[in-house]
N, C-alpha and C. Protein backbone atom coordinates (compact mmCIF):
# COMPACT_ATOMS: atom_id res chain seq x y z
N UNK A 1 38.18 117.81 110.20
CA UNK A 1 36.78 117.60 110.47
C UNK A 1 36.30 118.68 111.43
N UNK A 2 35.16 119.32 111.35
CA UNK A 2 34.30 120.28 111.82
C UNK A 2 33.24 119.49 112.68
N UNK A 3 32.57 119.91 113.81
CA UNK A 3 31.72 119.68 113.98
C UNK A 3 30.77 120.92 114.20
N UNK A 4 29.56 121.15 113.72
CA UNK A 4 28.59 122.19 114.07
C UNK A 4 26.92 121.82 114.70
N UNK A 5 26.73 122.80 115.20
CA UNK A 5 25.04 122.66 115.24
C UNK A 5 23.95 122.82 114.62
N UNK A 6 22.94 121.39 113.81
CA UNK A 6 21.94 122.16 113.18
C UNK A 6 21.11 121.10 113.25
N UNK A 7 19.81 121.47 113.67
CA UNK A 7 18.72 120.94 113.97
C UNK A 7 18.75 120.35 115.35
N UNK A 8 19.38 121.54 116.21
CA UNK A 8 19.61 121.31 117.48
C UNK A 8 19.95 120.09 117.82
N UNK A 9 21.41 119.54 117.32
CA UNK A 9 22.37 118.36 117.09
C UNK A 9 23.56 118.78 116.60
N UNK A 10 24.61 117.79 117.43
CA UNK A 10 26.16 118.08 116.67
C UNK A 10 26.12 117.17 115.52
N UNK A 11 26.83 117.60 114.29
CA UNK A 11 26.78 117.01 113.12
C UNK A 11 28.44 116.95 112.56
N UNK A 12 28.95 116.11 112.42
CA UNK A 12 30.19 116.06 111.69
C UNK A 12 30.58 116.93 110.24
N UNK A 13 31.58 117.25 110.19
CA UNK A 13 31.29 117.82 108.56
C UNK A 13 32.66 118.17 107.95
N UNK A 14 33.02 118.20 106.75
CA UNK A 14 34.02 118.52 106.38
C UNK A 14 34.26 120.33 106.58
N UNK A 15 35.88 120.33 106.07
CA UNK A 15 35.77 121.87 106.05
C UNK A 15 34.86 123.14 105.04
N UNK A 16 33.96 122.12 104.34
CA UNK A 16 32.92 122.92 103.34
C UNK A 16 32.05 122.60 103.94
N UNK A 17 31.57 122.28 104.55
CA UNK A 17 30.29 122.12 105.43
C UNK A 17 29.35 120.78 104.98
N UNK A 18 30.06 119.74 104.68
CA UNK A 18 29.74 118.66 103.83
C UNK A 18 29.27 117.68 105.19
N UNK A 19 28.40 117.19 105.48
CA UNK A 19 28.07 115.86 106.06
C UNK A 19 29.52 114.85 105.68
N UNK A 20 29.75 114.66 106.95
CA UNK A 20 30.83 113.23 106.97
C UNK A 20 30.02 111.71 107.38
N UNK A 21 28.98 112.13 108.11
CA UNK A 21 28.69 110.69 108.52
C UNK A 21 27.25 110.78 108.01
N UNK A 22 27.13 110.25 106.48
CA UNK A 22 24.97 110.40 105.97
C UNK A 22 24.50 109.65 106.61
N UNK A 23 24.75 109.27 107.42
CA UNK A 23 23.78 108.21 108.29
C UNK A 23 23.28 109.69 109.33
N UNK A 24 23.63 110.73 109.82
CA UNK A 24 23.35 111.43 110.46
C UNK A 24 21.92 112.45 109.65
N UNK A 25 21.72 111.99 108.51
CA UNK A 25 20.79 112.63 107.73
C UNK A 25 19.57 112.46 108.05
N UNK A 26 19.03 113.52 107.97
CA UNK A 26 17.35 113.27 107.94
C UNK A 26 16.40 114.53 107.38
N UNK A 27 15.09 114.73 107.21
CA UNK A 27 14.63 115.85 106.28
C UNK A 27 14.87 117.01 107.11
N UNK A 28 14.98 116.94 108.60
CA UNK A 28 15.04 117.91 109.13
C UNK A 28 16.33 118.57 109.07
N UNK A 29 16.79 117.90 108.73
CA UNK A 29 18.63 118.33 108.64
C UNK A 29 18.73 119.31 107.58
N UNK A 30 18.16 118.16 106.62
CA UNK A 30 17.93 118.66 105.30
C UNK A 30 17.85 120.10 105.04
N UNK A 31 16.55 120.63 105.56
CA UNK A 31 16.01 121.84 105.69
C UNK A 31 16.68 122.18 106.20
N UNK A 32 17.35 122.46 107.35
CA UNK A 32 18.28 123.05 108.25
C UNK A 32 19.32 123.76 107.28
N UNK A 33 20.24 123.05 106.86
CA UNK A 33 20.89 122.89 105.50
C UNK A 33 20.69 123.82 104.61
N UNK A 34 19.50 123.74 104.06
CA UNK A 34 19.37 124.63 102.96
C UNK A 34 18.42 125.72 103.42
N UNK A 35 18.11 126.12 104.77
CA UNK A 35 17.93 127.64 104.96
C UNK A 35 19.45 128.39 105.70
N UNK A 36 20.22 127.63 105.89
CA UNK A 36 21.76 127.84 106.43
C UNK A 36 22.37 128.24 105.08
N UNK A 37 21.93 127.90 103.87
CA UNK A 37 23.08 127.90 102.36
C UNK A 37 22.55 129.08 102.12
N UNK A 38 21.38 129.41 102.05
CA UNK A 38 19.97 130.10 101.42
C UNK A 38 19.13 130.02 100.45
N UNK A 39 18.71 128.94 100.30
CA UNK A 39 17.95 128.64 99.86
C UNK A 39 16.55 128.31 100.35
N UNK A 40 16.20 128.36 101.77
CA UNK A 40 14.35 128.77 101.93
C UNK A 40 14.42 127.44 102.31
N UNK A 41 12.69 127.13 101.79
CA UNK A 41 12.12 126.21 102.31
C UNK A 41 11.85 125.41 101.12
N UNK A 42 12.38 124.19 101.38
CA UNK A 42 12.27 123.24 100.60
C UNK A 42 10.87 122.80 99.65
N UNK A 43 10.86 122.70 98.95
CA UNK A 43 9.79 122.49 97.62
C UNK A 43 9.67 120.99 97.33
N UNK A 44 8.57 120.20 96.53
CA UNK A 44 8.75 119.15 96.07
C UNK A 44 9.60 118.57 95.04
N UNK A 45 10.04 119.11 94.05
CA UNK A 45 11.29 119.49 93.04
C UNK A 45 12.60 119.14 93.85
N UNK A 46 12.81 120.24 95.01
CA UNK A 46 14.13 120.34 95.59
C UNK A 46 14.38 118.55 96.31
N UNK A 47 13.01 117.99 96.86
CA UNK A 47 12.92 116.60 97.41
C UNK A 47 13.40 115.91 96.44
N UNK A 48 12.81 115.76 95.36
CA UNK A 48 13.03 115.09 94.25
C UNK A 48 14.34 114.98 93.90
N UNK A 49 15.03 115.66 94.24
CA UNK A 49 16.52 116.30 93.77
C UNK A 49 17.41 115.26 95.02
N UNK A 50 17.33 116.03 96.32
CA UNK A 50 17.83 115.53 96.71
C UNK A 50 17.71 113.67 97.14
N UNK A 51 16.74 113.24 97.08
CA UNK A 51 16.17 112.15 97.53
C UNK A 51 16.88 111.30 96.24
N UNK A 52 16.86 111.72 95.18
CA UNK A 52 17.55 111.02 93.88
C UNK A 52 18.85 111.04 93.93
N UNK A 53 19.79 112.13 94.94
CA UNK A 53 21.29 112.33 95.01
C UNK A 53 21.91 110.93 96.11
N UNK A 54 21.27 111.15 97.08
CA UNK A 54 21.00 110.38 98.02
C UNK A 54 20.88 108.54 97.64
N UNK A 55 20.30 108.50 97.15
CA UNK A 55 19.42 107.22 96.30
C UNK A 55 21.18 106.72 95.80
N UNK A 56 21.44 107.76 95.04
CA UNK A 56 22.54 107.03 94.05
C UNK A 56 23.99 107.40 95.01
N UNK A 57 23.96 107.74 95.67
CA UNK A 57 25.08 107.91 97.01
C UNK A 57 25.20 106.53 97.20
N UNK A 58 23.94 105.94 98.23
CA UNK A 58 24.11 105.03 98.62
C UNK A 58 24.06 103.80 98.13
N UNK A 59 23.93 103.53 96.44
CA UNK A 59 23.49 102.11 95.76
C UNK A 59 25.23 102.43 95.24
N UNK A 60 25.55 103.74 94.37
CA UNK A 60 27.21 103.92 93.78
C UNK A 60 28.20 104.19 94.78
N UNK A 61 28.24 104.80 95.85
CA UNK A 61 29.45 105.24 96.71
C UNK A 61 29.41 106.43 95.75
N UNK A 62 29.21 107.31 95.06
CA UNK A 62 29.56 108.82 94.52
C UNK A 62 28.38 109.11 94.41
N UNK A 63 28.52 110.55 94.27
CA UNK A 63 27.50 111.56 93.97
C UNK A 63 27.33 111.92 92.28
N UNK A 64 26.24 111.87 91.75
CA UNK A 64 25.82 112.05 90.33
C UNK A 64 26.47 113.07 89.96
N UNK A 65 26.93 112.96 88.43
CA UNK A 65 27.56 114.75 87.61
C UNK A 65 25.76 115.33 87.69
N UNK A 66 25.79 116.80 87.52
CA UNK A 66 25.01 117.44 86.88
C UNK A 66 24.23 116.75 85.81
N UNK A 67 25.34 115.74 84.75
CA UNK A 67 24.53 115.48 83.18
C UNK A 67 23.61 114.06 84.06
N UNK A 68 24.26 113.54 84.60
CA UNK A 68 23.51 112.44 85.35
C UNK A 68 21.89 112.94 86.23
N UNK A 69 22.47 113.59 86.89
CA UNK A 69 20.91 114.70 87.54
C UNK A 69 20.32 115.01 86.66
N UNK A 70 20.48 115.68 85.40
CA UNK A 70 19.68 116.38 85.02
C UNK A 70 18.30 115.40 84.01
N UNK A 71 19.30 114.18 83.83
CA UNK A 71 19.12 113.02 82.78
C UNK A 71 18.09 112.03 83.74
N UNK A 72 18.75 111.51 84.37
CA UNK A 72 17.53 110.77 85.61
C UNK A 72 16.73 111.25 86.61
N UNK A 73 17.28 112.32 87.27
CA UNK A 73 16.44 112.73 88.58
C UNK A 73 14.82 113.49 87.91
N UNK A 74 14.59 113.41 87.08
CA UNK A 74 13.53 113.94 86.77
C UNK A 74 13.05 115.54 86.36
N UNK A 75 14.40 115.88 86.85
CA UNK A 75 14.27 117.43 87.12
C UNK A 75 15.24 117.76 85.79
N UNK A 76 14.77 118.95 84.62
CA UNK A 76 15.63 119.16 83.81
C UNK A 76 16.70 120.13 84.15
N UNK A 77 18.09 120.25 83.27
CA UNK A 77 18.86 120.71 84.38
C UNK A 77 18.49 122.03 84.28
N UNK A 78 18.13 123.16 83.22
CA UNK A 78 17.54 124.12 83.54
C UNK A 78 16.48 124.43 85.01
N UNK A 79 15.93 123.75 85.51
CA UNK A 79 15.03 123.74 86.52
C UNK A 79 16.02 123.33 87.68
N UNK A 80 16.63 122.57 87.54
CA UNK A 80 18.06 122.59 88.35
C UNK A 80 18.73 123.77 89.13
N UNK A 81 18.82 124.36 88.08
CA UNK A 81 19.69 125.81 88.03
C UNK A 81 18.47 126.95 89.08
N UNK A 82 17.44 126.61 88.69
CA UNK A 82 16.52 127.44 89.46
C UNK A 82 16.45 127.17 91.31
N UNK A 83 16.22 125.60 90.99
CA UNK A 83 15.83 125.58 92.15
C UNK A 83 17.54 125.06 93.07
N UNK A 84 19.04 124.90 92.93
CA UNK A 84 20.11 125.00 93.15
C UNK A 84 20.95 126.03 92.69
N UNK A 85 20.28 127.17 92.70
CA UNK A 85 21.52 128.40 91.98
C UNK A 85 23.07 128.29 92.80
N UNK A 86 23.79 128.45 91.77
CA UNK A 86 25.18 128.91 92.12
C UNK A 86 25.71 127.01 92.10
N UNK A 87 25.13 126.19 91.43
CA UNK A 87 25.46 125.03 91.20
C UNK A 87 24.86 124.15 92.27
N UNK A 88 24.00 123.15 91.27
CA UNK A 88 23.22 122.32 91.77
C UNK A 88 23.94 120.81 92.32
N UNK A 89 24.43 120.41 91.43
CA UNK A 89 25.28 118.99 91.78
C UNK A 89 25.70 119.32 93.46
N UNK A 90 26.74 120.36 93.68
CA UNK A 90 27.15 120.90 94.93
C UNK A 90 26.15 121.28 95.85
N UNK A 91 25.83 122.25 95.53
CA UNK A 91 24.55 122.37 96.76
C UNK A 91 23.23 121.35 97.12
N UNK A 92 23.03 120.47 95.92
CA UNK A 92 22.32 119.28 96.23
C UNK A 92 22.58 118.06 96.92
N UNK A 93 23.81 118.18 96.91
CA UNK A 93 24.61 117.20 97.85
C UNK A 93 24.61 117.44 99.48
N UNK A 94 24.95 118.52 99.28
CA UNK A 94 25.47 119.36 100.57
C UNK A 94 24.33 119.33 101.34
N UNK A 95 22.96 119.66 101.01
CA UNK A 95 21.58 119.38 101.62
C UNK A 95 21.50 118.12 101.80
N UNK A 96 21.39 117.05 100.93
CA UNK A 96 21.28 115.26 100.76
C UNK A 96 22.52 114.88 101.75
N UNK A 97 23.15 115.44 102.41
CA UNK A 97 24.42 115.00 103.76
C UNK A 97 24.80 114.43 102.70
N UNK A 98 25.84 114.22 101.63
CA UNK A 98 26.18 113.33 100.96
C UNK A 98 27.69 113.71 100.59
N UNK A 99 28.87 113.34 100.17
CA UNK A 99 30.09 114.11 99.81
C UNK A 99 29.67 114.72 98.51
N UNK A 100 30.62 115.55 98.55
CA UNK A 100 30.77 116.64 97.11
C UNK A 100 31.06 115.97 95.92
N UNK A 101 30.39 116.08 94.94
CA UNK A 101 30.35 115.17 93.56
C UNK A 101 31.91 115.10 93.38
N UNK A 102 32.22 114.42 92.88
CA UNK A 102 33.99 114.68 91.79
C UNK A 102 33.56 115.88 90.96
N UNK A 103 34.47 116.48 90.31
CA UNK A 103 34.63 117.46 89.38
C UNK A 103 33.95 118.69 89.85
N UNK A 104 33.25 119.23 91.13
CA UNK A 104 32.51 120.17 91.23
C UNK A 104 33.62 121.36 92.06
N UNK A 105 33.51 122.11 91.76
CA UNK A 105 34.43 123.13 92.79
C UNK A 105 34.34 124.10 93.73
């Protein structure tokens, strides 16, 4: 376990930079997060994304596949790919404080 600073707060995290404790989550984190990955400033799409990863974190205990995201979260997975390059399931998590899907690498 790691701990780092972001959003001027210590945050727990795995050795990928994964949120250990999502209760430590919040939008500001969020953002924090994904101008730390590089990805900018968060969009309504990217909310949508994560707020739906999140959602099903906490009702399943796991994080959605890609075919699951792309199928419910509203967002097609092409648009996925835009707004999570270099893999969305993973980096959508990783913003949403949430663990790393199964199968993602």
């Amino acid at each position: 376990m790691t701990t780092m600073t972001l959003a001027d707060r210590q945050i727990e995290t795995d050795a990928e930079g994964y949120l250990q404790k999502p209760e430590q989550w919040d939008r500001e984190l969020a953002q924090e997060i994904a101008t730390d990955i590089g990805l900018g400033a968060l969009q309504e799409d990217h909310w949508k994304v994560i707020e739906f990863m999140r959602a099903r974190y906490l009702e399943a205990g796991t994080a959605p596949s890609i075919r699951t995201l792309g199928k419910e979260s509203g967002v097609p997975i092409k648009d996925l790919y835009k707004l999570f390059p270099k893999g969305p399931a993973k980096l959508a998590a990783k913003v949403a404080g949430i663990p790393k899907p199964r199968g993602c690498i």
